[in-house]
Protein backbone atom coordinates (compact mmCIF):
# COMPACT_ATOMS: atom_id res chain seq x y z
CA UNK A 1 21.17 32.56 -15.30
CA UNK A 2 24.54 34.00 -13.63
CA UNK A 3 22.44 35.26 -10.46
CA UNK A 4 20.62 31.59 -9.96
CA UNK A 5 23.96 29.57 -9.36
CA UNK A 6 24.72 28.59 -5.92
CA UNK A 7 21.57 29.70 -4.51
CA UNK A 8 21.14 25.86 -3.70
CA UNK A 9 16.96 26.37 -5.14
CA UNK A 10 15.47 22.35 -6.32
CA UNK A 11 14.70 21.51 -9.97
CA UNK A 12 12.12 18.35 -11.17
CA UNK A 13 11.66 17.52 -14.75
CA UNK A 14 10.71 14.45 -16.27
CA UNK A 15 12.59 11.66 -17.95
CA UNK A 16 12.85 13.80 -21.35
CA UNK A 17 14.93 15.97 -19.23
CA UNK A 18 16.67 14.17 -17.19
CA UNK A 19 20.51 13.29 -17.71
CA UNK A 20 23.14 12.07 -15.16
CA UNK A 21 25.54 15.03 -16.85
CA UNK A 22 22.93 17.81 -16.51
CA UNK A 23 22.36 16.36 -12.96
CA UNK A 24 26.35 16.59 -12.28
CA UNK A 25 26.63 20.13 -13.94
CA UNK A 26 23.62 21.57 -12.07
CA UNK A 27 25.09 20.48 -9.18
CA UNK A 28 28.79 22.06 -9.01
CA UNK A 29 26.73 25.49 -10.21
CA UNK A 30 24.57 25.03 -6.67
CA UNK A 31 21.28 23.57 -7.54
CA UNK A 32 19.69 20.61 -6.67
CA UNK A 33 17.62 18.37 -9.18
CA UNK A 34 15.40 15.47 -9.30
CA UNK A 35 13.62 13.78 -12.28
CA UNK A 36 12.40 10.61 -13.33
CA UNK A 37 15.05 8.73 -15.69
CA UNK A 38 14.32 6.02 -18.24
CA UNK A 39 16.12 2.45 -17.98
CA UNK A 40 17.15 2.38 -21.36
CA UNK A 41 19.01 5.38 -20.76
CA UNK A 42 22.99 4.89 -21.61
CA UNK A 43 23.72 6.90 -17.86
CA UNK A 44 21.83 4.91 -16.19
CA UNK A 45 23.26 1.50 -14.10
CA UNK A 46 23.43 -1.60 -15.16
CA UNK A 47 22.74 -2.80 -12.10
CA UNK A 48 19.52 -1.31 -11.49
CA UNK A 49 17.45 -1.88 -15.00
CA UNK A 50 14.85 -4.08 -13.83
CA UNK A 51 12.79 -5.09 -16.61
CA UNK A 52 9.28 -6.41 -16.34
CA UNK A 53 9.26 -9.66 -16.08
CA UNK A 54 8.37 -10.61 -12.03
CA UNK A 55 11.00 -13.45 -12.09
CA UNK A 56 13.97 -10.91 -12.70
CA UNK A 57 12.40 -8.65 -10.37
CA UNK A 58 12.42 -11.03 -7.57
CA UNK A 59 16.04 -11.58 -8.45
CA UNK A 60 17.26 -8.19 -8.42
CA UNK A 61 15.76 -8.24 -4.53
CA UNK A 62 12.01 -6.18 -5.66
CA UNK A 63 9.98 -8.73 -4.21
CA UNK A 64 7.14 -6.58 -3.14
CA UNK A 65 5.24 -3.64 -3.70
CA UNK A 66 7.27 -0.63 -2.20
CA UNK A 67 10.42 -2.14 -2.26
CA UNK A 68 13.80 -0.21 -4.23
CA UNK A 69 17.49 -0.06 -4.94
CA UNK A 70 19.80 2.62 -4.67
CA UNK A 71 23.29 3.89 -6.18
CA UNK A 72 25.15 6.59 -5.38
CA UNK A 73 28.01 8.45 -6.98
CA UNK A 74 29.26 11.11 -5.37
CA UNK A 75 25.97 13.16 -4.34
CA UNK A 76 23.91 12.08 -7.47
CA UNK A 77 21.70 8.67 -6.42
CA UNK A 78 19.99 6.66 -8.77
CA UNK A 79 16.88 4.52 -7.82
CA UNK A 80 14.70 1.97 -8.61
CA UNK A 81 11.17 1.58 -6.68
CA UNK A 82 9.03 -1.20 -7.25
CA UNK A 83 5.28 0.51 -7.12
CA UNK A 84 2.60 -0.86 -9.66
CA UNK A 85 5.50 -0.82 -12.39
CA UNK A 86 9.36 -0.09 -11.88
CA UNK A 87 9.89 3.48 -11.30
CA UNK A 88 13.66 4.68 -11.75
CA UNK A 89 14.71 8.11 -10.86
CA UNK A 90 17.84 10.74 -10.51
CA UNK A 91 18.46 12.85 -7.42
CA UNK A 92 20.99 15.10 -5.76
CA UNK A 93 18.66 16.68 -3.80
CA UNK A 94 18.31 13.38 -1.13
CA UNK A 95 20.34 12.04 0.89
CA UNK A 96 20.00 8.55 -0.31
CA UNK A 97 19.11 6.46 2.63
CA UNK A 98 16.22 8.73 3.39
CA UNK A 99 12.13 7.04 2.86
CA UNK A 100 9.16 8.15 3.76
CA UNK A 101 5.78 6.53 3.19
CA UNK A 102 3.00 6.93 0.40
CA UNK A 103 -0.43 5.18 0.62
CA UNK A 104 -1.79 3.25 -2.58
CA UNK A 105 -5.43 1.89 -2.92
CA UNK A 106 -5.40 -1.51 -3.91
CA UNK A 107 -8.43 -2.84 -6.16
CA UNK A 108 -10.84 -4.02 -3.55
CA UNK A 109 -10.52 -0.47 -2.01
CA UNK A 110 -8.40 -0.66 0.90
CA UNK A 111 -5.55 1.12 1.32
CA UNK A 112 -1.83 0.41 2.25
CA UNK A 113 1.11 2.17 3.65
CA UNK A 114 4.61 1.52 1.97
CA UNK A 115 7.92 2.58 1.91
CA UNK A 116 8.93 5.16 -1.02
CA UNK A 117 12.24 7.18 -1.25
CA UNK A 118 12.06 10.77 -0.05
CA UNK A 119 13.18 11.62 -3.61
CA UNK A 120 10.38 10.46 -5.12
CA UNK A 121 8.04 11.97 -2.68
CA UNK A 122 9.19 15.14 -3.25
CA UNK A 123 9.05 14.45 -7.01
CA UNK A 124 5.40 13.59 -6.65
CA UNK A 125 4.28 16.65 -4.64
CA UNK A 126 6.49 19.39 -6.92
CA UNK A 127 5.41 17.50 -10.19
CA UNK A 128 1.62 17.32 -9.51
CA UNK A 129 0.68 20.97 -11.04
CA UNK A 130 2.31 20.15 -13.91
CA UNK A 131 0.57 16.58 -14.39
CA UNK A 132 -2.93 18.04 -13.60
CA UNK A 133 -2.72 20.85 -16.45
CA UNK A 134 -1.14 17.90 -18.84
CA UNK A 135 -4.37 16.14 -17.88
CA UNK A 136 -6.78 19.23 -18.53
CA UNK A 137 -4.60 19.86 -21.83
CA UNK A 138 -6.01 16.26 -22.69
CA UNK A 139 -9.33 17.09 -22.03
CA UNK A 140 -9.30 20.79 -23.78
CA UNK A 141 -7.17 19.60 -26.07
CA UNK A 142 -7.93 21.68 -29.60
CA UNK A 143 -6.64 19.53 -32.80
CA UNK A 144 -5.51 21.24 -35.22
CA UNK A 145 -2.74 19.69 -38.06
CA UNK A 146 -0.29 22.34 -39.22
CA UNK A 147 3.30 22.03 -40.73
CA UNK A 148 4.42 25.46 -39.32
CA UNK A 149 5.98 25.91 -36.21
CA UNK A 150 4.45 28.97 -34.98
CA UNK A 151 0.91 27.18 -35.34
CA UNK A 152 1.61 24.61 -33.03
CA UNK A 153 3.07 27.34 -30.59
CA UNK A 154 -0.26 29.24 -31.19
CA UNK A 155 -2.43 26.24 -30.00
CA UNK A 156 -0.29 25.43 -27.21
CA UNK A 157 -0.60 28.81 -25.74
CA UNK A 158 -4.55 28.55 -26.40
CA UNK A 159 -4.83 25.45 -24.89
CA UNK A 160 -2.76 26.47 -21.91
CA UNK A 161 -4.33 29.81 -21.95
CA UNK A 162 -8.13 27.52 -21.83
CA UNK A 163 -6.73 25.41 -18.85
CA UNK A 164 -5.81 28.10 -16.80
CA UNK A 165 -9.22 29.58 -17.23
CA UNK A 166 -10.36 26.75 -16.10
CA UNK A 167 -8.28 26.57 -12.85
CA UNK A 168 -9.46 30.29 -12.16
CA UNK A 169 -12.84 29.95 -12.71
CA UNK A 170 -12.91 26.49 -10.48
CA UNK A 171 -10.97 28.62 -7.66
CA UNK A 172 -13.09 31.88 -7.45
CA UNK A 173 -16.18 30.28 -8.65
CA UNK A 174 -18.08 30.51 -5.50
CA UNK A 175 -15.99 34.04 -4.03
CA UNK A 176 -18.55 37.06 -3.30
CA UNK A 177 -16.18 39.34 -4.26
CA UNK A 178 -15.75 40.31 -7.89
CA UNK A 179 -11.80 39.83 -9.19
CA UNK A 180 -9.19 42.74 -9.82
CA UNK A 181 -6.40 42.36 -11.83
C-alpha cells in the first residue's frame, strides 16, 4: 500500500471501522477519511455524546431537526447532527465549518430542507452502493448454519455473487444489444 500514501484519495467506512487513531494515521500517510463513529466510543468527546433523551438534547443546544455540534483537533472534526436520531461522525476530509443541505420527508408527505454537514453529505452519497447491496444481501440472503470459516466465506461470495446479478440484469434488462465480456 506503499504507492497509495500521499496521493490525498478519500476513504468512508462505517462505525465498525472507524477510530480517531486510524483517522490520525491515515492522515499523516496522505489520505483523507470519513466514517460514522459510535458515542460510546472511548475516542470520542465527552462533550458531544448526546444521548436520547429530548431534554438533554435541548441542553446540549440540538433543539431541532438539522441542527449539530462540531470539534476539531488538528484536521480531524468530530460531529454530532441531530436528524431523526443523533448521528455522530469522524472526518478529515471537511473543513469543519462547511454545510450543505439534505431534504427529509416528514410523515404527512411534505418535504423539508435542512442544514447537514458537508461531511456527512459526502458520507451519504459514497456510502449508498454499499447500503443498497447490504439491503439486497437481506433480501437474497441464503441461510445456511456452519461452524467453519470457509463456509461462511462461501455464502458470502454467493450471496454477493446473486446481488450483483441482480444489479446487471436490472441495468441491461431492457438493452438491444446482447453483452460481451
Amino acid at each position: 500500500s506503499q504507492h497509495l500514501h500521499g496521493k490525498y484519495h478519500h476513504i468512508y467506512c462505517d462505525n465498525y471501522f472507524t477510530s480517531a487513531a486510524l483517522f490520525q494515521t491515515l492522515q499523516e500517510r496522505g489520505t483523507y477519511a470519513c466514517g460514522m463513529v459510535r458515542q460510546t466510543s472511548k475516542e470520542f468527546p465527552q462533550r458531544l455524546r448526546v444521548p436520547k433523551s429530548k431534554k438533554v438534547q435541548k441542553q446540549k443546544g440540538l433543539c431541532q431537526r438539522g441542527d449539530f455540534i462540531i470539534m476539531q483537533n488538528n484536521e480531524m472534526s468530530a460531529v454530532t447532527w441531530l436528524d431523526n436520531k443523533v448521528v455522530t461522525m469522524l472526518s478529515t476530509n471537511c473543513q469543519p465549518n462547511e454545510t450543505t443541505t439534505t431534504k427529509r420527508k416528514l410523515k404527512d408527505g411534505s418535504r423539508i430542507v435542512i442544514p447537514c454537514p458537508t461531511a456527512l453529505s459526502l458520507y451519504s452519497e459514497s456510502m449508498r452502493g454499499v447500503d443498497h447491496n447490504y439491503q439486497l444481501r437481506g433480501y437474497y440472503m441464503v441461510r445456511s448454519k456452519s461452524r467453519k470459516f470457509y463456509k461462511h466465506i462461501f455464502m458470502l461470495l454467493l450471496e454477493l455473487a446473486i446481488t450483483n446479478s441482480f444489479v446487471l440484469h436490472s441495468t441491461y434488462a431492457n438493452v438491444s444489444k446482447p453483452i460481451t465480456l
